[in-house]
PDB file of N, CA and C in Angstrom:
ATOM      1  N   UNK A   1       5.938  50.874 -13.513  1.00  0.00           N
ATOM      2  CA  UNK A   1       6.353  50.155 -12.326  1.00  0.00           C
ATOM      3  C   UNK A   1       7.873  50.207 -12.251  1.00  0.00           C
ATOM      4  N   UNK A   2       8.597  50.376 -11.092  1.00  0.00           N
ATOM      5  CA  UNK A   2       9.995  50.817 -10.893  1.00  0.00           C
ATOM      6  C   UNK A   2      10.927  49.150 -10.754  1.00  0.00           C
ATOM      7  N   UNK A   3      11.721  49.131 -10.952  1.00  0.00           N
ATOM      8  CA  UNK A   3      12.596  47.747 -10.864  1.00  0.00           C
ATOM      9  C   UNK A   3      12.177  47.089  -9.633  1.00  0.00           C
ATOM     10  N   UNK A   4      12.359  47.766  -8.506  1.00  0.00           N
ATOM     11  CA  UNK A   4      12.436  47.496  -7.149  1.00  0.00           C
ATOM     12  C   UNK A   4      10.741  47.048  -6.788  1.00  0.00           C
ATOM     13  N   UNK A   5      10.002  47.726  -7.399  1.00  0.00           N
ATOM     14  CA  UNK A   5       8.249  47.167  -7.180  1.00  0.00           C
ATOM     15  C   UNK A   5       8.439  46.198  -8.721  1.00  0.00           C
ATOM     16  N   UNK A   6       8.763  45.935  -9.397  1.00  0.00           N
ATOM     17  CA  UNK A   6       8.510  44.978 -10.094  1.00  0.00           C
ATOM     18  C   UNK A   6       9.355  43.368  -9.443  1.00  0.00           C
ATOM     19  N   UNK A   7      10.526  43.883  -8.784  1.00  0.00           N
ATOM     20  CA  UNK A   7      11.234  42.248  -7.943  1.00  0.00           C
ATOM     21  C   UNK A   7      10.489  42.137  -6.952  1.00  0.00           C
ATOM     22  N   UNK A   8       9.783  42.870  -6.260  1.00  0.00           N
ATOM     23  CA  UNK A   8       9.050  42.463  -5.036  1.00  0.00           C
ATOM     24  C   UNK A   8       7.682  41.916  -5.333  1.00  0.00           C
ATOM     25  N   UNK A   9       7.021  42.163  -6.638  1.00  0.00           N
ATOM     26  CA  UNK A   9       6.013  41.511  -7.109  1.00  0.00           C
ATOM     27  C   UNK A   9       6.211  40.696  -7.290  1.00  0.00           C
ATOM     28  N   UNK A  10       7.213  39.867  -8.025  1.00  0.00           N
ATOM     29  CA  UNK A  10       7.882  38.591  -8.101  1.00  0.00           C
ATOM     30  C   UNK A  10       8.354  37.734  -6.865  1.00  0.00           C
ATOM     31  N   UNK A  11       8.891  38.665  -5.563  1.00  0.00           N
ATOM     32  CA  UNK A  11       9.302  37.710  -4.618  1.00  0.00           C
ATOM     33  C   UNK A  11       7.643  37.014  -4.222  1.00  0.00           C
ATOM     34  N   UNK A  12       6.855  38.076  -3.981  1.00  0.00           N
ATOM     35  CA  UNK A  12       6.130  38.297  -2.963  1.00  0.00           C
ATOM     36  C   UNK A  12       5.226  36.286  -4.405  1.00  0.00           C
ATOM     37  N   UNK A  13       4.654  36.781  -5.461  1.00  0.00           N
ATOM     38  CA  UNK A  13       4.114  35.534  -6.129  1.00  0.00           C
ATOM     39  C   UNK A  13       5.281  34.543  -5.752  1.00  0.00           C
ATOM     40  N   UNK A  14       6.420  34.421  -5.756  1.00  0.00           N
ATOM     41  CA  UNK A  14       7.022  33.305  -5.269  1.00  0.00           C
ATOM     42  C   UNK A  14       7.068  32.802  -4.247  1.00  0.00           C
ATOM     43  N   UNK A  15       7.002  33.499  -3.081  1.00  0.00           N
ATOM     44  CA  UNK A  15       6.707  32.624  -2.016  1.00  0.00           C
ATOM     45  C   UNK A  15       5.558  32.353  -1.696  1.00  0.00           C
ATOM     46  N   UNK A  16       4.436  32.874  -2.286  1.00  0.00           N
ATOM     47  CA  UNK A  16       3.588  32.193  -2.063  1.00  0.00           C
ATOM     48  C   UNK A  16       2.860  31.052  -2.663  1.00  0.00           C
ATOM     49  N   UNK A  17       3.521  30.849  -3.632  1.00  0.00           N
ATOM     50  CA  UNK A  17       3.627  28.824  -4.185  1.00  0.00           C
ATOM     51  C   UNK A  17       4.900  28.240  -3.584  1.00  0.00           C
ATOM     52  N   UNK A  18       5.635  28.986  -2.898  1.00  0.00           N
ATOM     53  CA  UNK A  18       6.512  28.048  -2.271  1.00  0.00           C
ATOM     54  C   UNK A  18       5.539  27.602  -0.759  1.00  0.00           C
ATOM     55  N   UNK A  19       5.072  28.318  -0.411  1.00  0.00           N
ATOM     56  CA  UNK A  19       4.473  28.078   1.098  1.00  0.00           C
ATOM     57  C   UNK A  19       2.992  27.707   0.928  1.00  0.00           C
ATOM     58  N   UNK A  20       2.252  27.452  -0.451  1.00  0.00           N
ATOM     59  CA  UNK A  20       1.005  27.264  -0.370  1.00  0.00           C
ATOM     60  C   UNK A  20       1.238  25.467  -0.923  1.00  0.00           C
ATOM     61  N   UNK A  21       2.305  25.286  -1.661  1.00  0.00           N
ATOM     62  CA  UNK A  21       3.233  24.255  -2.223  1.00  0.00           C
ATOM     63  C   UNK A  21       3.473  23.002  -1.527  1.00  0.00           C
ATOM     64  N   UNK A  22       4.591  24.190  -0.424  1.00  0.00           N
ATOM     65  CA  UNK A  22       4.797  23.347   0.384  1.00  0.00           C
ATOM     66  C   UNK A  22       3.694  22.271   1.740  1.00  0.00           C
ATOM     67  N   UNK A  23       2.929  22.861   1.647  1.00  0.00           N
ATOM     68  CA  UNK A  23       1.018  23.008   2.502  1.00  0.00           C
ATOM     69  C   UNK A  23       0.683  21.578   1.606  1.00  0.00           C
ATOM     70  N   UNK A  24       0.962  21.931   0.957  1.00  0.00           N
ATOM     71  CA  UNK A  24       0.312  20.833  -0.092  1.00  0.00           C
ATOM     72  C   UNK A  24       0.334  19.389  -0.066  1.00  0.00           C
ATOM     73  N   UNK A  25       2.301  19.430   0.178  1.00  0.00           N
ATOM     74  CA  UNK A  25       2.929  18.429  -0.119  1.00  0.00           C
ATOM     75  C   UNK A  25       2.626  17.665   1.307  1.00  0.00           C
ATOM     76  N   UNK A  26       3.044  18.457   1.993  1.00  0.00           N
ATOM     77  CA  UNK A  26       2.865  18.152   4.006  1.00  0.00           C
ATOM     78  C   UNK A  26       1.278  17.282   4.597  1.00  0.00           C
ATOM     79  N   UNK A  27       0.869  18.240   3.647  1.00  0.00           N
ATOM     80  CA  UNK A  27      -0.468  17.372   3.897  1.00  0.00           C
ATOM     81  C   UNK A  27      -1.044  15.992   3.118  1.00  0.00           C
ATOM     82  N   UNK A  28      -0.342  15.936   2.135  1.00  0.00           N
ATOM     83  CA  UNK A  28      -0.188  14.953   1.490  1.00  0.00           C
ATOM     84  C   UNK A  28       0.006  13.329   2.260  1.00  0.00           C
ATOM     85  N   UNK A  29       1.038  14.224   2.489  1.00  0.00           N
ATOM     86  CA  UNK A  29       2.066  13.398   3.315  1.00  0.00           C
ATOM     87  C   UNK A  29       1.721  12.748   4.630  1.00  0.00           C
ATOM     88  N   UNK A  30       1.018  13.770   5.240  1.00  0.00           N
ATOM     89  CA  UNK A  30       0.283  13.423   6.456  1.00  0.00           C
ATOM     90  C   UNK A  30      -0.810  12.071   6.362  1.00  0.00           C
ATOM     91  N   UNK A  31      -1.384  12.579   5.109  1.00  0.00           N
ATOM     92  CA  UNK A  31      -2.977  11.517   4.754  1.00  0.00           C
ATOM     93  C   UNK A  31      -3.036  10.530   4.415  1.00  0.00           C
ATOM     94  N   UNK A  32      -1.247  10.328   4.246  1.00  0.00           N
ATOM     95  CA  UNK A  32      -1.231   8.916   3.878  1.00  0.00           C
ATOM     96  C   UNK A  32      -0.974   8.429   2.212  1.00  0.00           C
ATOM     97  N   UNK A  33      -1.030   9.787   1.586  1.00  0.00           N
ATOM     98  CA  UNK A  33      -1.373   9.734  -0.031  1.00  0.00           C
ATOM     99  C   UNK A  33      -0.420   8.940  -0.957  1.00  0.00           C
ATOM    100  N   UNK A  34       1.096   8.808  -0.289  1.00  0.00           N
ATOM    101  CA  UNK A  34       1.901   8.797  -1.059  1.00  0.00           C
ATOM    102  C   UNK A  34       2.197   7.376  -0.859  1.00  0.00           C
ATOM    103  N   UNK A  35       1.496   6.404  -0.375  1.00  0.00           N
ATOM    104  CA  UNK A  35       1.910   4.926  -0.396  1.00  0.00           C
ATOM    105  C   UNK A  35       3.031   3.860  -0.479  1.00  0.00           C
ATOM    106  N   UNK A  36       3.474   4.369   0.667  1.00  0.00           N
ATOM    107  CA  UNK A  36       4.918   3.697   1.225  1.00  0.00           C
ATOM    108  C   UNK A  36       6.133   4.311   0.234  1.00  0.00           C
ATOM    109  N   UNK A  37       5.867   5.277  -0.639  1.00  0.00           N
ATOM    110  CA  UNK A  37       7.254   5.791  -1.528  1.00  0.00           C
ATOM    111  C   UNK A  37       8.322   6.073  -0.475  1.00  0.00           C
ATOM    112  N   UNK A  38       9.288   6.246  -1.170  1.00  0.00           N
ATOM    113  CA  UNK A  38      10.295   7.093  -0.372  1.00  0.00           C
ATOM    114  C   UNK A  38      10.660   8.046  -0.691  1.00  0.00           C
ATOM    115  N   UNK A  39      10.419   8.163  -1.961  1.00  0.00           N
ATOM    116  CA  UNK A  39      10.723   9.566  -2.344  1.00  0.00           C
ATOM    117  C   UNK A  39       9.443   9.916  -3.388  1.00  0.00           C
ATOM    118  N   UNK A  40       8.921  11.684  -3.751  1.00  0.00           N
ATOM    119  CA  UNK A  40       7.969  11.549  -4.697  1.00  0.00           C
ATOM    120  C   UNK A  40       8.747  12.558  -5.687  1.00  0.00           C
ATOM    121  N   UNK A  41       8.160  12.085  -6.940  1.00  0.00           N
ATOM    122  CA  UNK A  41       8.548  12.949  -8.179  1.00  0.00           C
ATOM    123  C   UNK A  41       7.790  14.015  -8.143  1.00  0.00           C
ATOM    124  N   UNK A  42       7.735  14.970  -8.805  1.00  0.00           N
ATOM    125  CA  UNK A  42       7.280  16.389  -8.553  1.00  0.00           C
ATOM    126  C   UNK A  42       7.652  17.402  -9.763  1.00  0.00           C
ATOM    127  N   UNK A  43       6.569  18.247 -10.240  1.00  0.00           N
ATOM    128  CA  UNK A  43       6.945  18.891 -10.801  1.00  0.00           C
ATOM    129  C   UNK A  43       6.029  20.392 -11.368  1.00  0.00           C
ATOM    130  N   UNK A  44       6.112  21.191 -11.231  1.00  0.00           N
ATOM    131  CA  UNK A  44       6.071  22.482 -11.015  1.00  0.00           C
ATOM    132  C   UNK A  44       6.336  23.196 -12.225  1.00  0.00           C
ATOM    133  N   UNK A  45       5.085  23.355 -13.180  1.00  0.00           N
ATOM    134  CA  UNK A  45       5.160  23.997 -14.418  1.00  0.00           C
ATOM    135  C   UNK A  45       4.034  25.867 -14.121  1.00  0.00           C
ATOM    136  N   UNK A  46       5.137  26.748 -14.880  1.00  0.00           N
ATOM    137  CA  UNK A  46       4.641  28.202 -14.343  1.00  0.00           C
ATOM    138  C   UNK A  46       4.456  28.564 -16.160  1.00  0.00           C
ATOM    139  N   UNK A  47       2.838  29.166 -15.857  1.00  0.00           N
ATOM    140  CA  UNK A  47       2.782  29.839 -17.340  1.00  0.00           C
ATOM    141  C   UNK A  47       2.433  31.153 -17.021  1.00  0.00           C
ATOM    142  N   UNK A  48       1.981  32.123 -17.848  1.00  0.00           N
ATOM    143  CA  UNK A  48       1.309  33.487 -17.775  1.00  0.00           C
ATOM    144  C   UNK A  48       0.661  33.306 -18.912  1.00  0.00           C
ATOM    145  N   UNK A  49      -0.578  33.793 -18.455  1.00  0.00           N
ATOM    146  CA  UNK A  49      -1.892  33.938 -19.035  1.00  0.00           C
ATOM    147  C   UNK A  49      -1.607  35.142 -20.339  1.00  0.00           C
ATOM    148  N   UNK A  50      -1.862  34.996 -21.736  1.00  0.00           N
ATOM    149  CA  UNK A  50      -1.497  35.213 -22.661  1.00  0.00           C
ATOM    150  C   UNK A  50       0.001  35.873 -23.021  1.00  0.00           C
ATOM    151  N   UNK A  51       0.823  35.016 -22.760  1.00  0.00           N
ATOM    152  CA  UNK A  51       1.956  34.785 -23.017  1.00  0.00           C
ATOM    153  C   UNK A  51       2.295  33.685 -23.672  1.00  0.00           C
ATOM    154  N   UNK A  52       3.800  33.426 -23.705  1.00  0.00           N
ATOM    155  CA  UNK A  52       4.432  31.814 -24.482  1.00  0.00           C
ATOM    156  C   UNK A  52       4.532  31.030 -23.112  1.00  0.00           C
ATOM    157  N   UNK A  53       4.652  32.259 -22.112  1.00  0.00           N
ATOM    158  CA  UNK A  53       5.347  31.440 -20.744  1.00  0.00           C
ATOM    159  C   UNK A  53       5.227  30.014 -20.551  1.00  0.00           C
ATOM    160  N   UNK A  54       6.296  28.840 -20.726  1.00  0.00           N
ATOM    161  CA  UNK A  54       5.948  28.010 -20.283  1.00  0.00           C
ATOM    162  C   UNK A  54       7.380  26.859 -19.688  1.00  0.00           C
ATOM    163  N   UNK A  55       7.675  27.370 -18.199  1.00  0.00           N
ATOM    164  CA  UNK A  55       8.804  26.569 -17.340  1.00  0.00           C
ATOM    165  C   UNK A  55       8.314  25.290 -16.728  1.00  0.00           C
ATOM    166  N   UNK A  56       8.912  24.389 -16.943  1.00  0.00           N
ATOM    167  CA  UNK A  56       8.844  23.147 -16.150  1.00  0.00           C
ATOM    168  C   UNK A  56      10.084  22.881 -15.190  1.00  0.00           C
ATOM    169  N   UNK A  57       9.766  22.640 -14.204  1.00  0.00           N
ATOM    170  CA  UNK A  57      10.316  22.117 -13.365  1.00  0.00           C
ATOM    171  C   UNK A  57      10.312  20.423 -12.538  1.00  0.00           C
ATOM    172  N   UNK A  58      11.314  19.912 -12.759  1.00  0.00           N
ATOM    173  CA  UNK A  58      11.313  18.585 -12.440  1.00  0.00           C
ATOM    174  C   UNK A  58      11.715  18.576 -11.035  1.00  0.00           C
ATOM    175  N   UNK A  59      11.340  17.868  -9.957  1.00  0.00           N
ATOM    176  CA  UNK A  59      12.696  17.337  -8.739  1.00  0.00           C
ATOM    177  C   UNK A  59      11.995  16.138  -7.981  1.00  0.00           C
ATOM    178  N   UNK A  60      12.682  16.375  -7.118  1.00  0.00           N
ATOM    179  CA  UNK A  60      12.863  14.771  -6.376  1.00  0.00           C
ATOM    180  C   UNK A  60      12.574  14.972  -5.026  1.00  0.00           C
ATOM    181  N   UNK A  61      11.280  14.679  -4.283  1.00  0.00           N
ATOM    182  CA  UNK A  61      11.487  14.962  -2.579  1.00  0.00           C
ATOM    183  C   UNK A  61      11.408  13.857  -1.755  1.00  0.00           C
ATOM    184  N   UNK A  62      12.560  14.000  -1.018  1.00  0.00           N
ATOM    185  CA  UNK A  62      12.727  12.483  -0.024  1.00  0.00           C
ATOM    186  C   UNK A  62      11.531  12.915   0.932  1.00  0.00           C
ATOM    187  N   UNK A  63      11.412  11.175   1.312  1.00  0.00           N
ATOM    188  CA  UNK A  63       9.546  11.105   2.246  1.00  0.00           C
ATOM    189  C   UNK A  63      10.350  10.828   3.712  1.00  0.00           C
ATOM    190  N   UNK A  64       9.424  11.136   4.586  1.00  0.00           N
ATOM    191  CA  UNK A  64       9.963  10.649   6.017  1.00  0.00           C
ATOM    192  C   UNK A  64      10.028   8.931   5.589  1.00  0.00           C
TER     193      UNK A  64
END
């Protein structure tokens, strides 16, 4: 696999937990789930299947 098809394999899996993610959260949000918060904690851990892979990600999203 060439550099250029190996970053686009990567964009292409990244946006699609950014936009299946974001689906997530929106609808969440919509249903009522998040019970008067104002903001929700969140966090976003990525592994690969027999690997060590293991990133966590922490953040913070302000609520309407």
């Amino acid at each position: 696999m060439s550099e250029d098809a190996f970053n686009m394999s990567i964009r292409k899996f990244l946006k699609e937990v950014g936009v299946t993610s974001q689906r997530k959260i929106e609808e969440m949000v919509r249903e009522g789930q998040i019970g008067g918060k104002k903001k929700l904690n969140v966090r976003m851990t990525l592994t690969a299947e027999g690997t060590g892979l293991n990133h966590v990600v922490d953040g913070e999203i302000e609520l309407p």
